[in-house]
PDB file of N, CA and C in Angstrom:
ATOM      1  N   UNK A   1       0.841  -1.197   0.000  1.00  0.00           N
ATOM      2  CA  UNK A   1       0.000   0.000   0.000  1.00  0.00           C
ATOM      3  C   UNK A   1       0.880   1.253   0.000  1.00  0.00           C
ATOM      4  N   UNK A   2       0.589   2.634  -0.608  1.00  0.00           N
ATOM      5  CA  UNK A   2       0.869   3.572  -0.668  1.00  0.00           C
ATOM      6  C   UNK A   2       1.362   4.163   0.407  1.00  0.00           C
ATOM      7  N   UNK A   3       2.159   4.758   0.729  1.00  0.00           N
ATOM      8  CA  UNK A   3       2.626   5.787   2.015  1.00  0.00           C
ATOM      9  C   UNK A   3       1.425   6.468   1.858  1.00  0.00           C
ATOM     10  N   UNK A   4       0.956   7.252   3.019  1.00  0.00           N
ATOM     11  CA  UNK A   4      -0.008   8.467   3.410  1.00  0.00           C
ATOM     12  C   UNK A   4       0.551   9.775   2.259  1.00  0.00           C
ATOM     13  N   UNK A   5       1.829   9.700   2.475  1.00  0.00           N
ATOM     14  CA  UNK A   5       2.591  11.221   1.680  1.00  0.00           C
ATOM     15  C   UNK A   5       2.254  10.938  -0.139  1.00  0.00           C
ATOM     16  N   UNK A   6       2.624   9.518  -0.268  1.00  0.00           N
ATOM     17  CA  UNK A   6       2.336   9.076  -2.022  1.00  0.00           C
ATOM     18  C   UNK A   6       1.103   9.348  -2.474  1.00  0.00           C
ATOM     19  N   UNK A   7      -0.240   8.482  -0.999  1.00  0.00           N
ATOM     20  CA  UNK A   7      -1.662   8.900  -1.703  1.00  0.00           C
ATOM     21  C   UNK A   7      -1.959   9.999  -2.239  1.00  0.00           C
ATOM     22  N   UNK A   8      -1.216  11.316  -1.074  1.00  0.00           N
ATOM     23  CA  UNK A   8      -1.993  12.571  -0.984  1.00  0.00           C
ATOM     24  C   UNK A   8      -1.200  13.200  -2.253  1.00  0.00           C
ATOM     25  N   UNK A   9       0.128  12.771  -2.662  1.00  0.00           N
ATOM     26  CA  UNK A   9       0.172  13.239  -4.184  1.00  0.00           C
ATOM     27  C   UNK A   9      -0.333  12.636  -5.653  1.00  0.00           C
ATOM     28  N   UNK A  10      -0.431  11.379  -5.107  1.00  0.00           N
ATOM     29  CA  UNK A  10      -0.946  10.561  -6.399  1.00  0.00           C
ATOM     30  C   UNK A  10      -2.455  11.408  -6.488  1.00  0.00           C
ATOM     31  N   UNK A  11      -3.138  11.793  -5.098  1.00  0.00           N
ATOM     32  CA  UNK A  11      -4.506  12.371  -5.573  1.00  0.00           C
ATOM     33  C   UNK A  11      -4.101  13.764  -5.949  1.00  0.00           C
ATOM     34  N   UNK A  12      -3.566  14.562  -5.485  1.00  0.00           N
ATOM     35  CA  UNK A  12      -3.291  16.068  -6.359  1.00  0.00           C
ATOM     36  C   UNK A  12      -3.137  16.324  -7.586  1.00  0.00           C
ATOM     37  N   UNK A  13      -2.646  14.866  -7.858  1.00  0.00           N
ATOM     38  CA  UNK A  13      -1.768  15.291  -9.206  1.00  0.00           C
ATOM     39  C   UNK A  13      -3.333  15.356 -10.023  1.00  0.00           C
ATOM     40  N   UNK A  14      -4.537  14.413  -9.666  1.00  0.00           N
ATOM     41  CA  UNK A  14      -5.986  13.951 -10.717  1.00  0.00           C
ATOM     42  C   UNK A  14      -6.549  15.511 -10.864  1.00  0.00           C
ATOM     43  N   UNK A  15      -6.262  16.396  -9.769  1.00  0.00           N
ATOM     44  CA  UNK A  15      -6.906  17.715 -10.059  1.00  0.00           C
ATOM     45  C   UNK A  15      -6.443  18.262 -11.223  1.00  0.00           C
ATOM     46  N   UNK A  16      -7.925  18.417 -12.321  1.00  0.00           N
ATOM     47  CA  UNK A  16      -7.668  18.829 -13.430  1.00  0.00           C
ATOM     48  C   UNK A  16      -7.110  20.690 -13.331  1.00  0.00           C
ATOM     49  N   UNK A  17      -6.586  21.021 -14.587  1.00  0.00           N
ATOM     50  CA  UNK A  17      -6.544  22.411 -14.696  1.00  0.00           C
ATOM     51  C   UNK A  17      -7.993  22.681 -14.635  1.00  0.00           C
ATOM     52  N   UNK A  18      -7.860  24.134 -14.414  1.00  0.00           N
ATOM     53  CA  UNK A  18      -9.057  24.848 -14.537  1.00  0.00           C
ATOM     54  C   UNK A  18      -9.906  24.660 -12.954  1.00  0.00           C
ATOM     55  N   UNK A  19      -9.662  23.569 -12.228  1.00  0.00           N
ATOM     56  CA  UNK A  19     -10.522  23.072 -10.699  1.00  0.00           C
ATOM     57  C   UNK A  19      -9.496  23.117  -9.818  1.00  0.00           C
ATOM     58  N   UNK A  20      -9.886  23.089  -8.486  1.00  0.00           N
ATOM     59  CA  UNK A  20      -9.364  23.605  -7.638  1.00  0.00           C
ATOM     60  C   UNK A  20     -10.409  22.231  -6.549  1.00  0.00           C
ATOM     61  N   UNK A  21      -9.479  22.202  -5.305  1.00  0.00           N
ATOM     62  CA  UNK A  21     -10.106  21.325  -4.177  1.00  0.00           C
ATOM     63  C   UNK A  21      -9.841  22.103  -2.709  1.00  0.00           C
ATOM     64  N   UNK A  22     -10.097  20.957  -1.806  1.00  0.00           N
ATOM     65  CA  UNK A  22     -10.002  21.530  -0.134  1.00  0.00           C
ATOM     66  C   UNK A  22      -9.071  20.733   0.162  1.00  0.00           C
ATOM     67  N   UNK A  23      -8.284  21.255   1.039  1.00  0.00           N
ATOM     68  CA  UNK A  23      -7.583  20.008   1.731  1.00  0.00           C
ATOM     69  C   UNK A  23      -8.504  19.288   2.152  1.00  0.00           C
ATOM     70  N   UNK A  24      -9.354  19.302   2.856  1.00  0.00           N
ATOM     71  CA  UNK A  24      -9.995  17.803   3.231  1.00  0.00           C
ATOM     72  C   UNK A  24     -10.954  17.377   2.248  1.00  0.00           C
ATOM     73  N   UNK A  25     -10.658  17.767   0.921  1.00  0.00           N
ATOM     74  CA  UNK A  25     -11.477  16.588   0.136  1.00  0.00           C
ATOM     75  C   UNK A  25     -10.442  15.838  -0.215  1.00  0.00           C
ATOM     76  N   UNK A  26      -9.004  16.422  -0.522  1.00  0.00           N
ATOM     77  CA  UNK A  26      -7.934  15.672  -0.900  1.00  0.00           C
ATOM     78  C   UNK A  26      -7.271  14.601   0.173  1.00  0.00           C
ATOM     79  N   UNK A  27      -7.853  14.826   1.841  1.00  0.00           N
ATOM     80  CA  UNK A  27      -7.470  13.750   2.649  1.00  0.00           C
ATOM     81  C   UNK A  27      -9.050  13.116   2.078  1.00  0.00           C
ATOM     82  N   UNK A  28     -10.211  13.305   1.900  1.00  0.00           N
ATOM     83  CA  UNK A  28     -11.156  11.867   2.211  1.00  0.00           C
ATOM     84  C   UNK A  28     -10.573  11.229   0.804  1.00  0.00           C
ATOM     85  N   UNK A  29     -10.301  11.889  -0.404  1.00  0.00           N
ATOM     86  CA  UNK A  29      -9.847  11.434  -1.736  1.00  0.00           C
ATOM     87  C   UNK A  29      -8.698  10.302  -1.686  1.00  0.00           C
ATOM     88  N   UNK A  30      -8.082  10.675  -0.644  1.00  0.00           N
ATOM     89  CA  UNK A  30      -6.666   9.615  -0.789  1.00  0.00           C
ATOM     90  C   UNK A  30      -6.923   8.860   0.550  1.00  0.00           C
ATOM     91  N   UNK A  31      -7.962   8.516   1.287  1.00  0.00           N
ATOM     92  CA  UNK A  31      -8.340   7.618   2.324  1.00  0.00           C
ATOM     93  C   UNK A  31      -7.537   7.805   3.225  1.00  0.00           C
ATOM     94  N   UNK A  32      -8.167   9.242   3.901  1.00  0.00           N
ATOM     95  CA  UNK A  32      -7.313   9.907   5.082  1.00  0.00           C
ATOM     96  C   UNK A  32      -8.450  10.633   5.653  1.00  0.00           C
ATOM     97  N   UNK A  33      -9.519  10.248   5.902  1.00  0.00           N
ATOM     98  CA  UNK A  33     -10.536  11.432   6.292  1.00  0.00           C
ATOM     99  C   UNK A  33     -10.066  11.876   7.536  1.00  0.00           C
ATOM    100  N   UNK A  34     -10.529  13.346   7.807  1.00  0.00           N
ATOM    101  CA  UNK A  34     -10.034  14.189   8.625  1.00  0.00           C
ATOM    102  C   UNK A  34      -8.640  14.410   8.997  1.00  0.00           C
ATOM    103  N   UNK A  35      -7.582  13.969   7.724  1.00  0.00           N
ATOM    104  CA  UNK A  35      -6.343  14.512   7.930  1.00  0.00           C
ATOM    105  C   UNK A  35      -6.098  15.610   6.801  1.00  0.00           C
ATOM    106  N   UNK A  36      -6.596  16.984   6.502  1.00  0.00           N
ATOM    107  CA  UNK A  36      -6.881  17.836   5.989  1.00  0.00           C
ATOM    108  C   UNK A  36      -5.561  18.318   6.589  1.00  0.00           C
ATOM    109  N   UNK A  37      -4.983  18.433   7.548  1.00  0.00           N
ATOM    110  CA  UNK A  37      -4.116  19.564   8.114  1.00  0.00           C
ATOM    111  C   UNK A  37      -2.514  18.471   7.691  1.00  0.00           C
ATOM    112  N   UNK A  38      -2.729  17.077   7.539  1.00  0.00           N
ATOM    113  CA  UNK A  38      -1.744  16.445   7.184  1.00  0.00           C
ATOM    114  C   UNK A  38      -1.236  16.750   5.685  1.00  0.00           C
ATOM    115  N   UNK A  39      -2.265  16.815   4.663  1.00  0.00           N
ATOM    116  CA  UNK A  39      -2.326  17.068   3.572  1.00  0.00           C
ATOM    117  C   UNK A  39      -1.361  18.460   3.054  1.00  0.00           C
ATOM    118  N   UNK A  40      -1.863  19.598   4.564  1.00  0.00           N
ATOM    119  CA  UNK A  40      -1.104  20.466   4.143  1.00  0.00           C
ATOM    120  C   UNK A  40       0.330  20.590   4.726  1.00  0.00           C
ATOM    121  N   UNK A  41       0.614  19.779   5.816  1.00  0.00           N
ATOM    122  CA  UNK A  41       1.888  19.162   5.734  1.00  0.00           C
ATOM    123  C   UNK A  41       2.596  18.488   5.179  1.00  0.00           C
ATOM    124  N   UNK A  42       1.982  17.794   3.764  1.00  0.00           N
ATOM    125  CA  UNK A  42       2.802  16.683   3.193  1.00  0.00           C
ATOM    126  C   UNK A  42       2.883  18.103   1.543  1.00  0.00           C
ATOM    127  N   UNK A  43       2.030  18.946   1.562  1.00  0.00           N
ATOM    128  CA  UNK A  43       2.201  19.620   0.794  1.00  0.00           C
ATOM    129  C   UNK A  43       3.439  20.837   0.711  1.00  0.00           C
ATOM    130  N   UNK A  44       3.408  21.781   2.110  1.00  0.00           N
ATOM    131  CA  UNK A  44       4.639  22.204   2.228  1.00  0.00           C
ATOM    132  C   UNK A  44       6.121  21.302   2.019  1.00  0.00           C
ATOM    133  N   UNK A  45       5.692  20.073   1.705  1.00  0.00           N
ATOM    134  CA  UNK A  45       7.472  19.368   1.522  1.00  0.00           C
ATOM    135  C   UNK A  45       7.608  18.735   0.272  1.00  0.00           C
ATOM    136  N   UNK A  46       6.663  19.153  -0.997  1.00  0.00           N
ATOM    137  CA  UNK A  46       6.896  18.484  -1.912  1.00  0.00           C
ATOM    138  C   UNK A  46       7.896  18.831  -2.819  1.00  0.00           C
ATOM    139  N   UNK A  47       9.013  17.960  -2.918  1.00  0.00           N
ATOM    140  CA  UNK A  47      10.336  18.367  -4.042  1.00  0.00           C
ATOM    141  C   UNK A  47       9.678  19.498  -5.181  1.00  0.00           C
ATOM    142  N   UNK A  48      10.389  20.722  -5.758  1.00  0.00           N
ATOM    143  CA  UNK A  48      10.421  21.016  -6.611  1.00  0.00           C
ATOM    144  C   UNK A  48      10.339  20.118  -7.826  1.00  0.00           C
ATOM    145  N   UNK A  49      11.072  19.115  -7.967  1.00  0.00           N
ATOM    146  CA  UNK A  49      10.925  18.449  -8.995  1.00  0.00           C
ATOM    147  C   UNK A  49      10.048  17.552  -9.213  1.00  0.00           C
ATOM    148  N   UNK A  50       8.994  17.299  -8.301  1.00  0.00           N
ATOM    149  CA  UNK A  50       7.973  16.940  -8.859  1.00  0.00           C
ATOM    150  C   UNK A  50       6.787  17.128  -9.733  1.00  0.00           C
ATOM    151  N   UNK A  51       6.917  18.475  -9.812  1.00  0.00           N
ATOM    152  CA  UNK A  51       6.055  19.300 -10.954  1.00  0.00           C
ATOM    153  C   UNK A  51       4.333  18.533 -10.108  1.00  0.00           C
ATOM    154  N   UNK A  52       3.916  18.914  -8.990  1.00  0.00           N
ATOM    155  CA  UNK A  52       3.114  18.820  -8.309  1.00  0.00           C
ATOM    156  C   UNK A  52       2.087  20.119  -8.424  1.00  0.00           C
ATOM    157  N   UNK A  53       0.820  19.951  -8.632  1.00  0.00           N
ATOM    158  CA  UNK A  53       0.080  21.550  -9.020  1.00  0.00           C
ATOM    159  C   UNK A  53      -0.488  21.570  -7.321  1.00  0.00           C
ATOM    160  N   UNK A  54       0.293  21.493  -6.696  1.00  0.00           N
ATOM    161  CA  UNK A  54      -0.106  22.068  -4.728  1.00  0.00           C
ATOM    162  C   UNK A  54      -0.799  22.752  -5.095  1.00  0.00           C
ATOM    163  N   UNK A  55      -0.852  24.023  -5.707  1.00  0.00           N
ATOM    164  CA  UNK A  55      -1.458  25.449  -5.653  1.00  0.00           C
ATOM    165  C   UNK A  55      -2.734  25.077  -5.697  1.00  0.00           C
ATOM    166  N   UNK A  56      -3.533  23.814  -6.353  1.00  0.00           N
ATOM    167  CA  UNK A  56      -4.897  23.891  -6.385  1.00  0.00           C
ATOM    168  C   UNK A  56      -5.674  23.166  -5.577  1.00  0.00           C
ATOM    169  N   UNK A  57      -4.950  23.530  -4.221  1.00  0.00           N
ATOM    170  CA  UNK A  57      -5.320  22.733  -3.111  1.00  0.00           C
ATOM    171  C   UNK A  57      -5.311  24.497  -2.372  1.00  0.00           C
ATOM    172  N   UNK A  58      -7.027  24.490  -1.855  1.00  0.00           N
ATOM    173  CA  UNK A  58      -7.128  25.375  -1.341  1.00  0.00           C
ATOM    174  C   UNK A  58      -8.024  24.871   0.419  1.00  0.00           C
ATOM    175  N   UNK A  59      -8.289  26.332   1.000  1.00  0.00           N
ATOM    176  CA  UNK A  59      -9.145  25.654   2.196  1.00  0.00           C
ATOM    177  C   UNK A  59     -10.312  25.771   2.098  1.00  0.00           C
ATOM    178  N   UNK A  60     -10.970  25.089   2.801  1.00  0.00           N
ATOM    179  CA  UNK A  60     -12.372  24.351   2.818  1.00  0.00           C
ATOM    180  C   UNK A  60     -13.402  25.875   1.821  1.00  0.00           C
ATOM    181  N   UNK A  61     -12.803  26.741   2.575  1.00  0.00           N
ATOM    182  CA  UNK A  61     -14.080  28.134   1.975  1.00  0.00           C
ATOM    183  C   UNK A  61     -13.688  28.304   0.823  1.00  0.00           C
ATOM    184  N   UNK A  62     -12.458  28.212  -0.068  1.00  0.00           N
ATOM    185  CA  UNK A  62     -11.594  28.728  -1.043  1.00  0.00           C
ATOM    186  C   UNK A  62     -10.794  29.645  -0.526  1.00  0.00           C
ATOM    187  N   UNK A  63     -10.275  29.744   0.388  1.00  0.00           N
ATOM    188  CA  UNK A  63      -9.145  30.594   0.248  1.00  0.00           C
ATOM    189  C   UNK A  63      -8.004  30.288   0.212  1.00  0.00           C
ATOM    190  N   UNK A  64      -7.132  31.063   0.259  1.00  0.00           N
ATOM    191  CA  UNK A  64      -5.629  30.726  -0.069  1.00  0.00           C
ATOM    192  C   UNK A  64      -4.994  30.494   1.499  1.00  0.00           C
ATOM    193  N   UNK A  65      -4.565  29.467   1.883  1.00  0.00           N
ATOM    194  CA  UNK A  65      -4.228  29.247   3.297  1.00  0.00           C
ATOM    195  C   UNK A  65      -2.650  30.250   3.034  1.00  0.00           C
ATOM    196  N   UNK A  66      -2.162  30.546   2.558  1.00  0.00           N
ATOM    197  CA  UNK A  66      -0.774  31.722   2.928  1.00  0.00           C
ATOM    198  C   UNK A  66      -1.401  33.032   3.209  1.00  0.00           C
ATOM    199  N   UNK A  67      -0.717  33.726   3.943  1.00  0.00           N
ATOM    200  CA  UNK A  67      -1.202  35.050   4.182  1.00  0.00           C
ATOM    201  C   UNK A  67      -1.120  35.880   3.527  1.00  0.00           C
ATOM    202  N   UNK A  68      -2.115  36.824   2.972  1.00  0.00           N
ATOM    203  CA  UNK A  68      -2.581  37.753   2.534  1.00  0.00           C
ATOM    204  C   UNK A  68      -1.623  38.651   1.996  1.00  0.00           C
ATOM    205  N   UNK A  69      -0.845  38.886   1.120  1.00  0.00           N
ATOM    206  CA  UNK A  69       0.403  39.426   0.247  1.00  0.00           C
ATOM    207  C   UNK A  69       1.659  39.395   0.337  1.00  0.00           C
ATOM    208  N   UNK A  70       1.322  37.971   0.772  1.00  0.00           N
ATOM    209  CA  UNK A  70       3.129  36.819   0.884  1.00  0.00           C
ATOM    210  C   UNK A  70       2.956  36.576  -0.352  1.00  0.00           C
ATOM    211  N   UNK A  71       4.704  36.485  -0.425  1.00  0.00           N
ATOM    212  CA  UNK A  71       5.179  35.964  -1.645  1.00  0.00           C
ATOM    213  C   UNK A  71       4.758  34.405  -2.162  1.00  0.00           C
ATOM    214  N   UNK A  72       4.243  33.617  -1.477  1.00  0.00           N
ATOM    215  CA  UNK A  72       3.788  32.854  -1.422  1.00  0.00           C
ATOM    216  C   UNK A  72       2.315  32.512  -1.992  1.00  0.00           C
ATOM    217  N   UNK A  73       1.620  33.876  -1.448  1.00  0.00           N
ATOM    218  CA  UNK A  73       0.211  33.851  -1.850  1.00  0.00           C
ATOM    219  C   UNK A  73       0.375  34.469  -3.242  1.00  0.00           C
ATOM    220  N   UNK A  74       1.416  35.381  -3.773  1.00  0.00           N
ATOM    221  CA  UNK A  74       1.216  35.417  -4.861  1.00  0.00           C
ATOM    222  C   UNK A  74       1.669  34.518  -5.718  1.00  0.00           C
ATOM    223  N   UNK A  75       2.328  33.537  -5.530  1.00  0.00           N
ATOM    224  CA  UNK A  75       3.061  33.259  -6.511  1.00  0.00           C
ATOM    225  C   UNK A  75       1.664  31.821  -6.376  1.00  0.00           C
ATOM    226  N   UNK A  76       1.467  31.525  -5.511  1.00  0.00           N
ATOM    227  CA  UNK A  76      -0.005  30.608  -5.964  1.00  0.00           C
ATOM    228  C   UNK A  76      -1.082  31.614  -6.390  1.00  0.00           C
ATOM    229  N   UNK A  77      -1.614  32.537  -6.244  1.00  0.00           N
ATOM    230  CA  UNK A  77      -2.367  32.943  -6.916  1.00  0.00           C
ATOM    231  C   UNK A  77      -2.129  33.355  -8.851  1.00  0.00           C
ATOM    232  N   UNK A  78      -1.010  33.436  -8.890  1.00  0.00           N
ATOM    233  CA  UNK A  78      -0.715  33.718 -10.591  1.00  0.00           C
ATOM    234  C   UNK A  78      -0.421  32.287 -11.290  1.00  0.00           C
ATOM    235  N   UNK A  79       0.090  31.306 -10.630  1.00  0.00           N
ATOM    236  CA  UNK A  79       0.026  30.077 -10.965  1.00  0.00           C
ATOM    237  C   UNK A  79      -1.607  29.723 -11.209  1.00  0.00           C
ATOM    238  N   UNK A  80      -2.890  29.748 -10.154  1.00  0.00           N
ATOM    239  CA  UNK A  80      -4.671  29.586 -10.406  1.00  0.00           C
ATOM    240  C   UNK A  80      -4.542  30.279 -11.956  1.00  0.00           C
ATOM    241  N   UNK A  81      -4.643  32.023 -11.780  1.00  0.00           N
ATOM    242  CA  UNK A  81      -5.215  32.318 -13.037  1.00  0.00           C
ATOM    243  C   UNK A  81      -3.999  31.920 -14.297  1.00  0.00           C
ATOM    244  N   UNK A  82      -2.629  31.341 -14.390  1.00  0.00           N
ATOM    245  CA  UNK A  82      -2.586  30.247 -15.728  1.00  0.00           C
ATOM    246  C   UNK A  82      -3.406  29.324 -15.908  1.00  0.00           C
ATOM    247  N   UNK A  83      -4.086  28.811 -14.623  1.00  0.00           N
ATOM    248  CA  UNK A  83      -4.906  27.658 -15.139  1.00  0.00           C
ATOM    249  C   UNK A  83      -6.349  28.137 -15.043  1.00  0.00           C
ATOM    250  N   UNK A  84      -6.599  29.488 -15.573  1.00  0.00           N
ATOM    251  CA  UNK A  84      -7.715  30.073 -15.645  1.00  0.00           C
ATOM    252  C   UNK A  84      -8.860  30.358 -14.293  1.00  0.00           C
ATOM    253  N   UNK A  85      -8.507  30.354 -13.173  1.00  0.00           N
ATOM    254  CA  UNK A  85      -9.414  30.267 -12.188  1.00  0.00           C
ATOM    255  C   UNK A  85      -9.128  31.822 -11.418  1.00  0.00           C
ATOM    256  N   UNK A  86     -10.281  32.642 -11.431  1.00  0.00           N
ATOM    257  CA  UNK A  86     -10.107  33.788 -10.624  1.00  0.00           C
ATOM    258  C   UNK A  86     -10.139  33.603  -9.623  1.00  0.00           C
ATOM    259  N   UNK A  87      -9.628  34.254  -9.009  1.00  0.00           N
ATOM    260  CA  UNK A  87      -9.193  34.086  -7.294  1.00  0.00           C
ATOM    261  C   UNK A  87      -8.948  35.689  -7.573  1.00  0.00           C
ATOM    262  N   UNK A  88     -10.296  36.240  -6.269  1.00  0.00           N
ATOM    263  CA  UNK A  88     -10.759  37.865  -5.583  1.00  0.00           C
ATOM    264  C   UNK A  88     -10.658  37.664  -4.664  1.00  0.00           C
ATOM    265  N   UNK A  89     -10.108  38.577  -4.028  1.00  0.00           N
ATOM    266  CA  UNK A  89     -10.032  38.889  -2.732  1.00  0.00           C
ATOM    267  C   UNK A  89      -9.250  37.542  -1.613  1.00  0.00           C
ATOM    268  N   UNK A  90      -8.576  36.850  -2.173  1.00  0.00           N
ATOM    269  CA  UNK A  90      -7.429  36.020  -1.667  1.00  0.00           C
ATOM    270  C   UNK A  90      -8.318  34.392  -1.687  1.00  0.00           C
ATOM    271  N   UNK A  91      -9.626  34.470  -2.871  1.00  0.00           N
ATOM    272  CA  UNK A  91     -10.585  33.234  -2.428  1.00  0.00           C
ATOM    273  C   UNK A  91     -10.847  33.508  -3.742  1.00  0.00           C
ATOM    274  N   UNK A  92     -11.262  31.907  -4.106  1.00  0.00           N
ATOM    275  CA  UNK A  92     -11.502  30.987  -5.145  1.00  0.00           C
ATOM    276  C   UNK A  92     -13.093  30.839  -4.910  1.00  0.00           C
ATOM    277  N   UNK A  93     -14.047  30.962  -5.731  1.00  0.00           N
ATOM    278  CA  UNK A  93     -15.631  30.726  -5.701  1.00  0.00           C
ATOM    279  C   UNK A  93     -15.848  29.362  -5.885  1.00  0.00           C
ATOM    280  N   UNK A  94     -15.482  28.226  -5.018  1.00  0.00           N
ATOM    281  CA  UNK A  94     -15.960  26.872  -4.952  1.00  0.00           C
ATOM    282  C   UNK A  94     -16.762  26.102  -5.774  1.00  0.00           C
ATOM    283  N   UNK A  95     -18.007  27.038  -5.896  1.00  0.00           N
ATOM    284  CA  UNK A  95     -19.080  27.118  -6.535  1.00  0.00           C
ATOM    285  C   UNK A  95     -18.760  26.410  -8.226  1.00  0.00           C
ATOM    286  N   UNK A  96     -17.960  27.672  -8.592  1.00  0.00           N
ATOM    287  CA  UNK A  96     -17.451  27.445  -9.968  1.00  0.00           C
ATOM    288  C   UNK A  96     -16.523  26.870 -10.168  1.00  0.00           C
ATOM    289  N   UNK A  97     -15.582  26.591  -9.344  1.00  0.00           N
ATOM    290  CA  UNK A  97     -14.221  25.774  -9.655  1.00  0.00           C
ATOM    291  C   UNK A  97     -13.705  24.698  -8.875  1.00  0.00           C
ATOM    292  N   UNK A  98     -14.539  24.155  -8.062  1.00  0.00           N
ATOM    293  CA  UNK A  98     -14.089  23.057  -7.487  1.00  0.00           C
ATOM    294  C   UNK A  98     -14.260  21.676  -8.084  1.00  0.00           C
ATOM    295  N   UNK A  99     -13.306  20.744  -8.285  1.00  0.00           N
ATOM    296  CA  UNK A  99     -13.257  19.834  -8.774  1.00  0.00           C
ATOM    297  C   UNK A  99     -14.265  18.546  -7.962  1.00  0.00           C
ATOM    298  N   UNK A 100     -14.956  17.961  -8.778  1.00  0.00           N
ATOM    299  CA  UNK A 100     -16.066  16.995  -8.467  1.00  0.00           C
ATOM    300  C   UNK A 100     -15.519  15.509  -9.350  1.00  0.00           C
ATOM    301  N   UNK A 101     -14.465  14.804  -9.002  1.00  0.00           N
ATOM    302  CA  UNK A 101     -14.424  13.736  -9.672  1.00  0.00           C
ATOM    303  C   UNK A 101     -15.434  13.228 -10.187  1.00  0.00           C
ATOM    304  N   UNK A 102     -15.850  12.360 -11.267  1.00  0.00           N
ATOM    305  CA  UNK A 102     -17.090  11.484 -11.672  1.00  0.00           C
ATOM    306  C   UNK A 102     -16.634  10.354 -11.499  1.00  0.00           C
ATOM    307  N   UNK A 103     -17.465   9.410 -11.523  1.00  0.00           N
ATOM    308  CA  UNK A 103     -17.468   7.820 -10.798  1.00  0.00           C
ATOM    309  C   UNK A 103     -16.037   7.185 -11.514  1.00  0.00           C
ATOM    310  N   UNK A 104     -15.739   7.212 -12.971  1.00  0.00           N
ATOM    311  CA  UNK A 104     -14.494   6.661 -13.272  1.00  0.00           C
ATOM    312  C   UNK A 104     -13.639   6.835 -12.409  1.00  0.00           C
ATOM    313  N   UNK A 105     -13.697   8.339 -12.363  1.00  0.00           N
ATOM    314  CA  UNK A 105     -12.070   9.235 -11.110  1.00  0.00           C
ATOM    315  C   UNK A 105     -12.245   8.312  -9.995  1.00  0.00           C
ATOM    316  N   UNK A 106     -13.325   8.128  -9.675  1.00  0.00           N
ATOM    317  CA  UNK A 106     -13.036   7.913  -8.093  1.00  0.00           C
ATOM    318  C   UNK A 106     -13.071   5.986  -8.129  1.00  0.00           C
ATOM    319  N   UNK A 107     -13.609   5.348  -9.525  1.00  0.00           N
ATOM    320  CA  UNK A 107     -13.343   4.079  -8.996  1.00  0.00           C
ATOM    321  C   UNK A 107     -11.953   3.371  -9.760  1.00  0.00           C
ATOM    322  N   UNK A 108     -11.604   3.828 -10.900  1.00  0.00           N
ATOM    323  CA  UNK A 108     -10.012   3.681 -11.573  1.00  0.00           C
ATOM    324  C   UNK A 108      -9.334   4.329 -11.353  1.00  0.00           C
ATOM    325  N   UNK A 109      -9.084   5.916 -10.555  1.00  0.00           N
ATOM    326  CA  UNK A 109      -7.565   6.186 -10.457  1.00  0.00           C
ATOM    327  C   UNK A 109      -7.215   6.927  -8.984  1.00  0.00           C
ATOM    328  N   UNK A 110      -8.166   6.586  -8.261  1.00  0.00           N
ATOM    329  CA  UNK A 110      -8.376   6.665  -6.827  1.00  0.00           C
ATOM    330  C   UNK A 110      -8.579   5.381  -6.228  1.00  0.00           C
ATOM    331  N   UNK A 111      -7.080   4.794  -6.182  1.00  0.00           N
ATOM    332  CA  UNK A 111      -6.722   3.156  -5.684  1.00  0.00           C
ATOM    333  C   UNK A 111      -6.746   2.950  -4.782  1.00  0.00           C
ATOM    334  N   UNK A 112      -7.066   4.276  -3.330  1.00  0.00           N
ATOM    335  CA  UNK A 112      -6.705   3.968  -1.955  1.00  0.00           C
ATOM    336  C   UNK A 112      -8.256   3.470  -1.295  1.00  0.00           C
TER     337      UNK A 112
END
């Protein structure tokens, strides 16, 4: 079986462009429910070279868990709008951009 750290990237990586998630859909996604805060610990340590899209892992409301005009928050926020998603006022509209796997996603490439 997968390490906890492998699930939670093997599931990041399924987030299409254009959608965006919560950390805790990405812990129930990789069979970790209620480790939402692990998720964003296994996320602060992912190699550069994994070409990992972290950025579209937001919190539960849409917002950007970095603070409010860190270099950090910008540089995930200009990374969203390449992949077309507005993000106002430091938050993502859920509504419109949150990713909803369909039954394939979740029964062929969500193995955990």
């Amino acid at each position: 079986m997968a390490s906890k750290q492998q699930r939670i990237w093997q599931t990041v990586i399924l987030i299409p462009s254009g959608k965006v998630a919560s950390y805790g859909q990405i812990a129930d996604l990789a069979g970790l429910p209620g480790r939402a805060r692990l998720v964003g610990k296994v996320l602060a340590q992912v190699p550069d070279t994994l070409n990992l899209p972290w950025y579209r892992v937001l919190r539960s409301n849409g917002q950007l868990a970095f603070p409010k005009g860190s270099e950090e928050a910008k540089t995930q926020t200009g990374l969203l709008q390449q992949d077309n998603i507005v993000v106002l006022n430091h938050r993502v509209k859920l509504k419109d951009f949150q990713w909803q796997p369909d039954l394939a996603e979740i029964l062929w490439k969500l193995t955990f």
